[in-house]
Protein backbone atom coordinates (compact mmCIF):
# COMPACT_ATOMS: atom_id res chain seq x y z
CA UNK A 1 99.71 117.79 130.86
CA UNK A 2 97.14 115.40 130.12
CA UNK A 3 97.64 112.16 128.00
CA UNK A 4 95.61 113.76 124.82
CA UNK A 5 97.49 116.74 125.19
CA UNK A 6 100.70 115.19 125.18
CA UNK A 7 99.82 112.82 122.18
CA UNK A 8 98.63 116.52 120.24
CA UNK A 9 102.22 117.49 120.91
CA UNK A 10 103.73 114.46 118.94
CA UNK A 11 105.98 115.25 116.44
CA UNK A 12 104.93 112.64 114.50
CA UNK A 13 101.64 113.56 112.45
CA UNK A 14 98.39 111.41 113.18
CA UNK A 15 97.46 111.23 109.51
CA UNK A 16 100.45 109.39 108.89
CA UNK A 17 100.23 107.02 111.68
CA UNK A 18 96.76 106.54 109.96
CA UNK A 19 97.96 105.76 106.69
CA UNK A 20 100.46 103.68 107.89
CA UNK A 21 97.98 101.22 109.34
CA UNK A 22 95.69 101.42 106.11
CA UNK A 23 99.06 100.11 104.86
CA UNK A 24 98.79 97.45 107.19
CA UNK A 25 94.94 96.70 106.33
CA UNK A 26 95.82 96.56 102.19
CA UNK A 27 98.05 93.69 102.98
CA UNK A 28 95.87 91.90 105.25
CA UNK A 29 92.84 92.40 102.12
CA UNK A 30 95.64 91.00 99.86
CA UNK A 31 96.61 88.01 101.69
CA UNK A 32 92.87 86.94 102.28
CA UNK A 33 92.95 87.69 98.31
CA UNK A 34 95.81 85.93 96.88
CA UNK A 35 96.13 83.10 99.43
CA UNK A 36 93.61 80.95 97.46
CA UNK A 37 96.48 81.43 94.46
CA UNK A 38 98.92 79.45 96.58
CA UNK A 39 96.59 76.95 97.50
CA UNK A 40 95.10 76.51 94.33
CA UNK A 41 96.85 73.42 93.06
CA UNK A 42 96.00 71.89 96.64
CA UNK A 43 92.10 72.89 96.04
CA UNK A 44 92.26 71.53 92.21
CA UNK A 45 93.09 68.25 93.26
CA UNK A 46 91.09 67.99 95.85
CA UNK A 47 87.95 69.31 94.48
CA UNK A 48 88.66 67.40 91.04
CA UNK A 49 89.28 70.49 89.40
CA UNK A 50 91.56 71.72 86.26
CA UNK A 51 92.83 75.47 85.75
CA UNK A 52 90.03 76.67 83.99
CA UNK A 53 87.32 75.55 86.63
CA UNK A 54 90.19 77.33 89.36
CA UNK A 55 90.40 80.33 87.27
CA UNK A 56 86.41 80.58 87.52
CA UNK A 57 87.00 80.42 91.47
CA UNK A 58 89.23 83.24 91.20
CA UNK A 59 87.21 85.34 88.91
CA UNK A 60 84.40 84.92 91.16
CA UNK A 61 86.43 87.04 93.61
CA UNK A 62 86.42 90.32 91.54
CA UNK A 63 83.34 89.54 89.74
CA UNK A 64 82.05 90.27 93.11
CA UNK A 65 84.69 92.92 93.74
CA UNK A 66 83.83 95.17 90.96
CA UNK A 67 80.01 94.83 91.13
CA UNK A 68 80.17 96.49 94.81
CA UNK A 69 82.59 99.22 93.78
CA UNK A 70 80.12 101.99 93.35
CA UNK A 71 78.18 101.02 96.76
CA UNK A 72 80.99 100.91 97.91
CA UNK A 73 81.86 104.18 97.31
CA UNK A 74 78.50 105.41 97.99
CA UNK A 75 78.49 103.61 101.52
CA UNK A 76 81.92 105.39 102.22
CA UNK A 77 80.69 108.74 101.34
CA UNK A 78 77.55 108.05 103.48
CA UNK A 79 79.01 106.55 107.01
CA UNK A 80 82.75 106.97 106.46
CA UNK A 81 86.03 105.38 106.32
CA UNK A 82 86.14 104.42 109.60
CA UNK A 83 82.82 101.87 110.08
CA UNK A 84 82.54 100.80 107.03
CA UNK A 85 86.31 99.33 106.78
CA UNK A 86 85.61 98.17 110.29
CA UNK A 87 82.46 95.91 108.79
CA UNK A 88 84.20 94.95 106.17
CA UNK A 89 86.70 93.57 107.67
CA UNK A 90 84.58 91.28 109.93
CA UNK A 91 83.06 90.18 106.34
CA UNK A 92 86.59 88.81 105.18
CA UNK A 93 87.16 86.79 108.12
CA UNK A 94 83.87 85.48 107.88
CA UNK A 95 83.71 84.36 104.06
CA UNK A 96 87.89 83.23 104.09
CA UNK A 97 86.67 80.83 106.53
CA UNK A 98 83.41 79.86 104.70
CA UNK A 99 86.00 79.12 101.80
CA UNK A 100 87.94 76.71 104.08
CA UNK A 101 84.61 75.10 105.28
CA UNK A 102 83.36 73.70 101.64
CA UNK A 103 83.43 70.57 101.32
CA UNK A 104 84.55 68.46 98.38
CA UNK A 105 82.30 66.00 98.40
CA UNK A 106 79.40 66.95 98.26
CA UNK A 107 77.05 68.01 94.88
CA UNK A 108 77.78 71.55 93.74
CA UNK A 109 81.08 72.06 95.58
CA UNK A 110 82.53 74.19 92.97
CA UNK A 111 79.45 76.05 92.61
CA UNK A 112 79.38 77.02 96.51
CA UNK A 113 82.88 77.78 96.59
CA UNK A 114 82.22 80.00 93.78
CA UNK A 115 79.56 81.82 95.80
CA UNK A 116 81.33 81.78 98.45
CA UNK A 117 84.65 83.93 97.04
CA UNK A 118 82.16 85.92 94.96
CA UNK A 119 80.72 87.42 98.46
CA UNK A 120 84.18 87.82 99.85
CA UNK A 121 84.98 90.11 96.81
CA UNK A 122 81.70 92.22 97.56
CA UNK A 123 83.09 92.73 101.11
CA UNK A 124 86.21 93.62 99.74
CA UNK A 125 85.12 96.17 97.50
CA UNK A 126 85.03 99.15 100.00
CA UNK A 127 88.77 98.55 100.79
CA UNK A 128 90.10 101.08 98.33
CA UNK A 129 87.11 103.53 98.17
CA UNK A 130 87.54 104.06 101.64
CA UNK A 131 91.26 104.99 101.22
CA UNK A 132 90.69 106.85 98.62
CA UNK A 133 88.15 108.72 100.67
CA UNK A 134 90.32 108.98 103.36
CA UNK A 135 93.42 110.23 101.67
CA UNK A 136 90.76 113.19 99.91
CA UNK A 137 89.66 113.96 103.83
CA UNK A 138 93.38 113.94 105.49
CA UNK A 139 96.06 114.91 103.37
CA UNK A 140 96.79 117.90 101.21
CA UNK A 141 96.54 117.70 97.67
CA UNK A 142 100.75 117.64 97.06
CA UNK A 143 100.86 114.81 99.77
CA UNK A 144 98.63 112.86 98.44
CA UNK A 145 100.42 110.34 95.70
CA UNK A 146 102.89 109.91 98.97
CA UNK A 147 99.82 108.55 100.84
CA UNK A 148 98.52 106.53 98.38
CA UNK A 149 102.05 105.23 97.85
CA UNK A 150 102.30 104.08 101.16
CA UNK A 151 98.57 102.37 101.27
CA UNK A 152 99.31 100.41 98.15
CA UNK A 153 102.84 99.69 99.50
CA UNK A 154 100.69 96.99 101.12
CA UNK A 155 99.85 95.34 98.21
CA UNK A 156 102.86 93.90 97.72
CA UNK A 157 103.53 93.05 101.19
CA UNK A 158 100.63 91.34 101.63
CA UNK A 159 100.98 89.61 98.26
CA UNK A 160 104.76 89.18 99.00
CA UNK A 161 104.71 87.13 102.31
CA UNK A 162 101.60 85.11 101.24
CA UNK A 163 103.32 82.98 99.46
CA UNK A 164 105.79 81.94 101.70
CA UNK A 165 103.39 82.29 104.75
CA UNK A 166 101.03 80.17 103.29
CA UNK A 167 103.14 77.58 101.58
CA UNK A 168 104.37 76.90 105.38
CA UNK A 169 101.29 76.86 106.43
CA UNK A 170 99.83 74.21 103.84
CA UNK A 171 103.24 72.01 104.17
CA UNK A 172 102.42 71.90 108.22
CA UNK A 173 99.01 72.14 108.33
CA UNK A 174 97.17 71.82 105.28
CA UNK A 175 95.74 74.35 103.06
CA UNK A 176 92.20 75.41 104.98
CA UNK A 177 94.74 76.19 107.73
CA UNK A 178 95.84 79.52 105.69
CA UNK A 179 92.49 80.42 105.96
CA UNK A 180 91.70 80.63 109.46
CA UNK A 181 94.87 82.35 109.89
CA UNK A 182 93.94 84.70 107.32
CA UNK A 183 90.87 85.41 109.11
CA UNK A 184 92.62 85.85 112.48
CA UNK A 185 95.20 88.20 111.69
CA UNK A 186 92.17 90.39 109.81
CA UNK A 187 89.99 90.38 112.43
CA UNK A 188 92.65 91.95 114.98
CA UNK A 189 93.91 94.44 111.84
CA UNK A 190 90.31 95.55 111.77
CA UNK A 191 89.83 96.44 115.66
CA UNK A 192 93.02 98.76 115.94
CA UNK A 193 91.08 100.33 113.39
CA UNK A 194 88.07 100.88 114.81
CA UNK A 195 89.22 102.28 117.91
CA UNK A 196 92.18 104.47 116.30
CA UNK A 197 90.76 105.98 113.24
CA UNK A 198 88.02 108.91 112.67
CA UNK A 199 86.53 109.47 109.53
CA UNK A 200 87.68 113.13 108.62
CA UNK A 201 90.58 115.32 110.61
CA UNK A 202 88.21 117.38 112.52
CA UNK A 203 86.93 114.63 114.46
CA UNK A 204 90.29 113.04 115.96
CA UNK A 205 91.01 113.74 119.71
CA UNK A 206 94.67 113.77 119.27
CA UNK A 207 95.33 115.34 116.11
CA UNK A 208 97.18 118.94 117.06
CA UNK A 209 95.48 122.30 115.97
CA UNK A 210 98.84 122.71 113.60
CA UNK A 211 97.84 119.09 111.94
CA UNK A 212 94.67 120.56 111.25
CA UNK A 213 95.51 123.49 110.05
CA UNK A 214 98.11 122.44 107.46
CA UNK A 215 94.99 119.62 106.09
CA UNK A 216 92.30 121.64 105.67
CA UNK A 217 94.08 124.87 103.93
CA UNK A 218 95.38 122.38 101.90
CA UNK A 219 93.27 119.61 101.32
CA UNK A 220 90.89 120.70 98.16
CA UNK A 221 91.16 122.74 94.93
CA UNK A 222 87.50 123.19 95.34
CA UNK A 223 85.89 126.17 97.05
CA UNK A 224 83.98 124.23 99.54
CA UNK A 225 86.92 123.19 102.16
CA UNK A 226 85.06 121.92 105.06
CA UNK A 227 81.99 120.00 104.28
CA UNK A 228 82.39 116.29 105.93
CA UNK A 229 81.93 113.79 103.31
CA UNK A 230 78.68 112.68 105.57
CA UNK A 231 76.81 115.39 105.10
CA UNK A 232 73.54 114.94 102.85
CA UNK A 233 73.96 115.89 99.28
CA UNK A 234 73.21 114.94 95.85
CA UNK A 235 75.41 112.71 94.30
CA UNK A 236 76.64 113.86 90.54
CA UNK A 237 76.04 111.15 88.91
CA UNK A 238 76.28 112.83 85.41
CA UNK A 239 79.70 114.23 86.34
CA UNK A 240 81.75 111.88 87.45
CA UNK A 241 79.95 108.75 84.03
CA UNK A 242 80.34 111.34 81.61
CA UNK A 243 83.77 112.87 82.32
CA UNK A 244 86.36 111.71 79.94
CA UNK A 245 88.78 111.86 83.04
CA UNK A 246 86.74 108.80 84.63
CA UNK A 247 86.57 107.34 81.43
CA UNK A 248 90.17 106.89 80.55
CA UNK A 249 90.78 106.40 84.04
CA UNK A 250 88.31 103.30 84.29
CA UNK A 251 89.75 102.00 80.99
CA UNK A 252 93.30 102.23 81.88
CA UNK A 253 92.80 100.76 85.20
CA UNK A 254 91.30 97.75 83.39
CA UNK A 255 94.58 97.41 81.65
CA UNK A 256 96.42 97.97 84.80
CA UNK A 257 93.78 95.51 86.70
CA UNK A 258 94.25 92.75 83.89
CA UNK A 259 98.27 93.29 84.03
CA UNK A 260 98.37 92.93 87.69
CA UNK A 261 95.98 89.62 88.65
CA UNK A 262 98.37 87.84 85.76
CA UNK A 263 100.70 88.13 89.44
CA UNK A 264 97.87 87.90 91.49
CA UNK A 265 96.14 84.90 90.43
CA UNK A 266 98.39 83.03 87.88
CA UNK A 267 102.73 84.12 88.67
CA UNK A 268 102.44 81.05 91.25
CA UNK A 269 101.62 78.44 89.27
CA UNK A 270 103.46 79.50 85.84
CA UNK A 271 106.31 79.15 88.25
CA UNK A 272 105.30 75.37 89.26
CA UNK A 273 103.73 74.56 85.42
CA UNK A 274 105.58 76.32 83.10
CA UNK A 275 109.22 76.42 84.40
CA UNK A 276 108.94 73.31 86.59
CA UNK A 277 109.67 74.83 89.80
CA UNK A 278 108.84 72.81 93.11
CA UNK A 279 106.31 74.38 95.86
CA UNK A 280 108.96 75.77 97.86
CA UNK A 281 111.16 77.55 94.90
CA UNK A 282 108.06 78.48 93.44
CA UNK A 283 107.31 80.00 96.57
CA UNK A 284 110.67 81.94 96.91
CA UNK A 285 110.22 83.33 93.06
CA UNK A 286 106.62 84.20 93.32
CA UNK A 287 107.84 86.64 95.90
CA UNK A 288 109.60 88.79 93.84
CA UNK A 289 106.66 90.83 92.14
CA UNK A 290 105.35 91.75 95.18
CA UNK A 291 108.39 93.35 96.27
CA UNK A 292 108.78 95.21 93.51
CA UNK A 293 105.19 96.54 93.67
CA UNK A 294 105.89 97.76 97.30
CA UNK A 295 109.30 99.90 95.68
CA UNK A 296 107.17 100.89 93.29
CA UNK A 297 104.31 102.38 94.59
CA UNK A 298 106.54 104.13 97.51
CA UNK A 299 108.60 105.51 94.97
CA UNK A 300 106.06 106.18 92.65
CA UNK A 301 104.10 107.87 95.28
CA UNK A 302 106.84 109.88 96.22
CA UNK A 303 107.88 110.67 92.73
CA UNK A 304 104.52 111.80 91.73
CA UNK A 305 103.71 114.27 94.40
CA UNK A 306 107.65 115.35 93.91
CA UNK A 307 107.68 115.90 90.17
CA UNK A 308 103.66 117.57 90.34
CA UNK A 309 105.19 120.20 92.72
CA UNK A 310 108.67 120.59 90.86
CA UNK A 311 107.08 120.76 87.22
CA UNK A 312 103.74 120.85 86.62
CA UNK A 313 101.21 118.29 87.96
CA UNK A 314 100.15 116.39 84.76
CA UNK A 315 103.75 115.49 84.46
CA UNK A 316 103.77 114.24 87.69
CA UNK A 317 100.12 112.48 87.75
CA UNK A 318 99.72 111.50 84.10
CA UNK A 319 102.99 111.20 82.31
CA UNK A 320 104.12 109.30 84.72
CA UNK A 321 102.05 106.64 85.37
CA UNK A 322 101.88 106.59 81.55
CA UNK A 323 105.39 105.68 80.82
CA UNK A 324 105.49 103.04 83.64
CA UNK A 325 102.97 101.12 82.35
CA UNK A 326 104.32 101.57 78.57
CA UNK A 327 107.76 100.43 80.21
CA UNK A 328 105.86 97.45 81.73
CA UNK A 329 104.56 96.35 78.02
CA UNK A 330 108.53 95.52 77.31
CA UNK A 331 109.62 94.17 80.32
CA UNK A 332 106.17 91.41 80.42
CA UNK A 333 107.18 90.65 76.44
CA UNK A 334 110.86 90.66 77.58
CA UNK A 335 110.36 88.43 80.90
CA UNK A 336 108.30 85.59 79.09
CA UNK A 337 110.54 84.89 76.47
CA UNK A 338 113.28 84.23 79.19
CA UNK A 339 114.82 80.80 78.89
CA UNK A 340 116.19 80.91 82.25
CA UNK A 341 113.47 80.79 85.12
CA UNK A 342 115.69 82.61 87.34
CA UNK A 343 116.09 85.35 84.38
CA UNK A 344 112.20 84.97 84.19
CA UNK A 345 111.56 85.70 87.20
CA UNK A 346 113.72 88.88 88.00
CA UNK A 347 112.72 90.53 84.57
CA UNK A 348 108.36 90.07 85.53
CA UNK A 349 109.44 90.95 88.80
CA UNK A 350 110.46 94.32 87.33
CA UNK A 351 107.12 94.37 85.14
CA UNK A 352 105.24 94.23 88.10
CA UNK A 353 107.42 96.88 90.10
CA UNK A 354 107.27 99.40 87.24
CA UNK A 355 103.26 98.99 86.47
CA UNK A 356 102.84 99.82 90.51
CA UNK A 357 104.74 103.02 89.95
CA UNK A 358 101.61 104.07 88.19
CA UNK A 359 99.28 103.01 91.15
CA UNK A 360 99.07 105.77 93.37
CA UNK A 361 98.37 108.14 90.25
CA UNK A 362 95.47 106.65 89.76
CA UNK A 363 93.76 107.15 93.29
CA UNK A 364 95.61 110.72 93.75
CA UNK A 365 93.78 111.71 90.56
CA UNK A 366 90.08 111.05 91.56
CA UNK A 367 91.06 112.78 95.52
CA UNK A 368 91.99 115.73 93.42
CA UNK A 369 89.29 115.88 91.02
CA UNK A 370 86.37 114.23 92.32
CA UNK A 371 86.31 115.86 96.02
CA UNK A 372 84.16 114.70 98.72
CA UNK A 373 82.87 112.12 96.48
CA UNK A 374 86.73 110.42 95.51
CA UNK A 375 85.21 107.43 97.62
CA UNK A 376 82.33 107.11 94.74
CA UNK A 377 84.75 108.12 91.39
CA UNK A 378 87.42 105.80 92.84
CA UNK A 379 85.36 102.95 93.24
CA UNK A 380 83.81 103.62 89.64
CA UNK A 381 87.11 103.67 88.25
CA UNK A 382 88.09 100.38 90.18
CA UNK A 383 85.62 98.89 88.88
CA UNK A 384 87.27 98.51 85.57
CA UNK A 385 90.41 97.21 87.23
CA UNK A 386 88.57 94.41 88.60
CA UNK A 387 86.62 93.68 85.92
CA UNK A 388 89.92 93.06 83.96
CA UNK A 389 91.49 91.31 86.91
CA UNK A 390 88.14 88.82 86.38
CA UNK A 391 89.24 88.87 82.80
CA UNK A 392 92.92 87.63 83.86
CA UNK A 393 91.60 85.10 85.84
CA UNK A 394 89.47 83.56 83.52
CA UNK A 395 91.64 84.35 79.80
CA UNK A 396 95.01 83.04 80.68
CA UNK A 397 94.76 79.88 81.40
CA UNK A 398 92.89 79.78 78.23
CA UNK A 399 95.27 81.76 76.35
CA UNK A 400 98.01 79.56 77.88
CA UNK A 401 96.45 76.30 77.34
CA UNK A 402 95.85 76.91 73.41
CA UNK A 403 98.53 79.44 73.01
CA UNK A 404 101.05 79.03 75.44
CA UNK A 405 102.19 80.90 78.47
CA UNK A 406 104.64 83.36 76.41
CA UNK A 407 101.12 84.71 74.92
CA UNK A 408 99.35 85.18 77.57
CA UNK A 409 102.02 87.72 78.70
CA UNK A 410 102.23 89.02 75.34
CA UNK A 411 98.06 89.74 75.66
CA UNK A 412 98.51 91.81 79.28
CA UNK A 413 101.79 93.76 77.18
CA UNK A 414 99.19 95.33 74.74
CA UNK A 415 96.71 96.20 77.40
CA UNK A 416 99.50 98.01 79.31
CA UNK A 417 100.39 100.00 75.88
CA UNK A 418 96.79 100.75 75.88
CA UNK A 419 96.43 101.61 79.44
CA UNK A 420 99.15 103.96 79.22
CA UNK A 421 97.75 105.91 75.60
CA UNK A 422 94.40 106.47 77.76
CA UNK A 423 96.44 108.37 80.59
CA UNK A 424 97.47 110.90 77.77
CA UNK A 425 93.51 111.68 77.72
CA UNK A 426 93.31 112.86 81.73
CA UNK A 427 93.34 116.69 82.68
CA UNK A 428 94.32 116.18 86.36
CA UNK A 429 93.59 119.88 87.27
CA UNK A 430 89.69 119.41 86.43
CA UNK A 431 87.76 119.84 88.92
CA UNK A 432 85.01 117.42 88.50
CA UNK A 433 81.82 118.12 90.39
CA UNK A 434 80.67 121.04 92.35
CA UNK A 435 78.49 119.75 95.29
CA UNK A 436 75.18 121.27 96.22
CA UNK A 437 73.20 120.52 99.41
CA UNK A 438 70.24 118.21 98.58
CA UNK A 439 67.17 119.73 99.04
């Protein structure tokens, strides 16, 4: 038996072992995104900068991020998951270490490093497209909040351990250090990529004819079950802007979006500012969203593609996700009225988990709806999560230096509520376009 055959006869299925390293590559994009959080204060005092100068820096990350969501998604449709997440991952290494290479001194340096994280945040962009793509291409429909689970599982790893990783780093070795480490461990995520991914089912050597089988029987509630998403077509532009579906789904991802990059961008140095925690306990607490965004997009994943096939699928993919991020709302309004840090920090912590239960819903929804182009409506729809995240970034240290930091919270609270009305608006058994070949 030869060595392809005896990797077909693997018990253990290749789309998974797929997903799991998309898993790995969501980290790695969140620790070349939120390391510049732990290293802000670092960078503000040695660029001469205050919060609101640092929170243009950060929004200049998703500014760039959400205006390359729909090429993203149009580049994914049109060469795949598999080169384009390869490219993109050489991009990140290249601009994280263009952001460690500015220089304070000299004229402009805000201005460059502004620049400079706006075109890592256009490289970015294509991250979750491409999953989003992917999951349409590999998994069947009632697997699919399970895979998206486990891809934004990675989220909160990567968001977890970057604040200890890099906190280590900057006590040893200073903060552009984090950087070029960020870059390194990227840049070898990126080739086991390359050389172990394919773009749709049909094209991997080692995938067994049952794997196949079980994906493409399953894979769309469309008619059309086998077209590649590379194959030349016209793109239904009308469909996927005017569907109230990707309406409430971009607004309610803003909500989610602005609710999330209040961790992101900000949970670090509350800790440090507003309940006078050192660098290393700051560290330790900032940790604690993170891991409960990993529990709860597994579980919410799992729960979603569980309670769809139990009950009825817009319990599962909209009611859901709905109540999470209404549950959220409370425990944000709850958590920043804390006295105790401690206290503070467990009850956010739980914020965070619960909003991520909601996560996977999102990108499950487009896979199911959109089709062959859930690259294009997912990267529409994350577009309004990172235009709120740019939103975050810039707002609360506004809201928090006029306001306090209580009301800042209190601001992402009433998006969530909002965020989790829209959801009520989403049919998730519409199927949104019907693809024609382009003439």
């Amino acid at each position: 038996m030869s060595i392809i055959e005896r990797a077909k006869s693997s018990a253990f299925p290749i789309r998974y072992l797929l997903v799991i390293w998309l898993f790995v590559l969501s980290a790695v994009a969140y620790l070349d995104r939120t390391n510049i959080s732990i290293a802000g204060i670092q960078i503000g005092k040695e660029f001469g900068i205050a919060n609101t100068q640092l929170g243009w820096v950060f929004s200049a990350f998703l500014v760039g991020y959400a205006a390359f969501q729909i090429p993203a998604g149009l580049f994914v449709h049109r060469f795949g998951t598999r080169i384009v997440l390869t490219f993109a991952v050489l991009w990140w290494g290249f601009f994280t270490v263009l952001t460690a290479l500015v220089p304070p001194r000299i004229s402009g340096s805000v201005l460059i490093l502004v620049l400079v994280r706006f075109a890592l945040g256009a490289g970015e962009s294509t991250m979750y497209p491409a999953t989003s793509q992917f999951v349409e291409r590999w998994f069947p429909v009632r697997e699919r909040g399970k895979a998206n689970g486990i891809i934004f599982g990675g989220v909160g790893v990567g968001s977890g351990l970057t604040p200890p990783l890099v906190t280590a780093i900057i006590v040893h070795y200073g903060w552009r250090a984090s950087f070029w480490f960020s870059a390194l461990v990227g840049l070898v995520a990126g080739a086991v990529w390359y050389f172990t991914a394919r773009n749709a089912p049909e094209q991997h050597p080692l995938i067994s004819e049952t794997e196949l089988a079980l994906i493409i029987q399953n894979r769309d509630i469309t008619k059309d079950k086998r077209s590649l998403p590379t194959d030349k077509r016209t793109v239904p532009w009308k469909e996927i802007f005017a569907s109230k579906e990707m309406i409430a789904l971009t607004l309610s991802y803003f909500a989610f979006g602005y609710v999330a990059w209040v961790f992101f961008g900000w949970f670090y140095i509350y800790l440090a500012q507003a309940r006078g925690l050192n660098l290393r306990t700051s560290a330790v607490y900032s940790m604690l969203p993170f891991v409960g965004m990993t529990i709860g997009c597994l579980l919410g994943g799992g729960a979603s593609d569980w309670i769809s096939h139990r009950f009825s699928r817009r319990l599962g993919r909209c009611l859901l996700p709905a109540s999470a991020m209404a549950v959220t709302a409370l425990l944000l309004v709850l958590g920043s009225r804390a006295q105790e840090a401690a206290t503070a920090g467990i009850v956010l912590a739980l914020g965070a988990g619960t909003l991520y239960v909601a996560s996977s819903c999102f990108w499950a929804v487009t896979a199911d709806i959109a089709g062959e182009y859930a690259g294009l409506a997912s990267g529409t729809m994350n577009m309004g999560a990172q235009i709120g995240g740019a939103c975050t970034t810039s707002l609360t240290p506004l809201i928090a230096a006029h306001f306090g930091w209580h009301m800042s919270f209190f601001v992402a609270a009433f998006l969530a509520i909002l965020g989790a009305l829209a959801w009520l608006i989403v049919d998730p058994n519409r199927n949104l376009v019907t693809s024609k070949i382009a003439i």
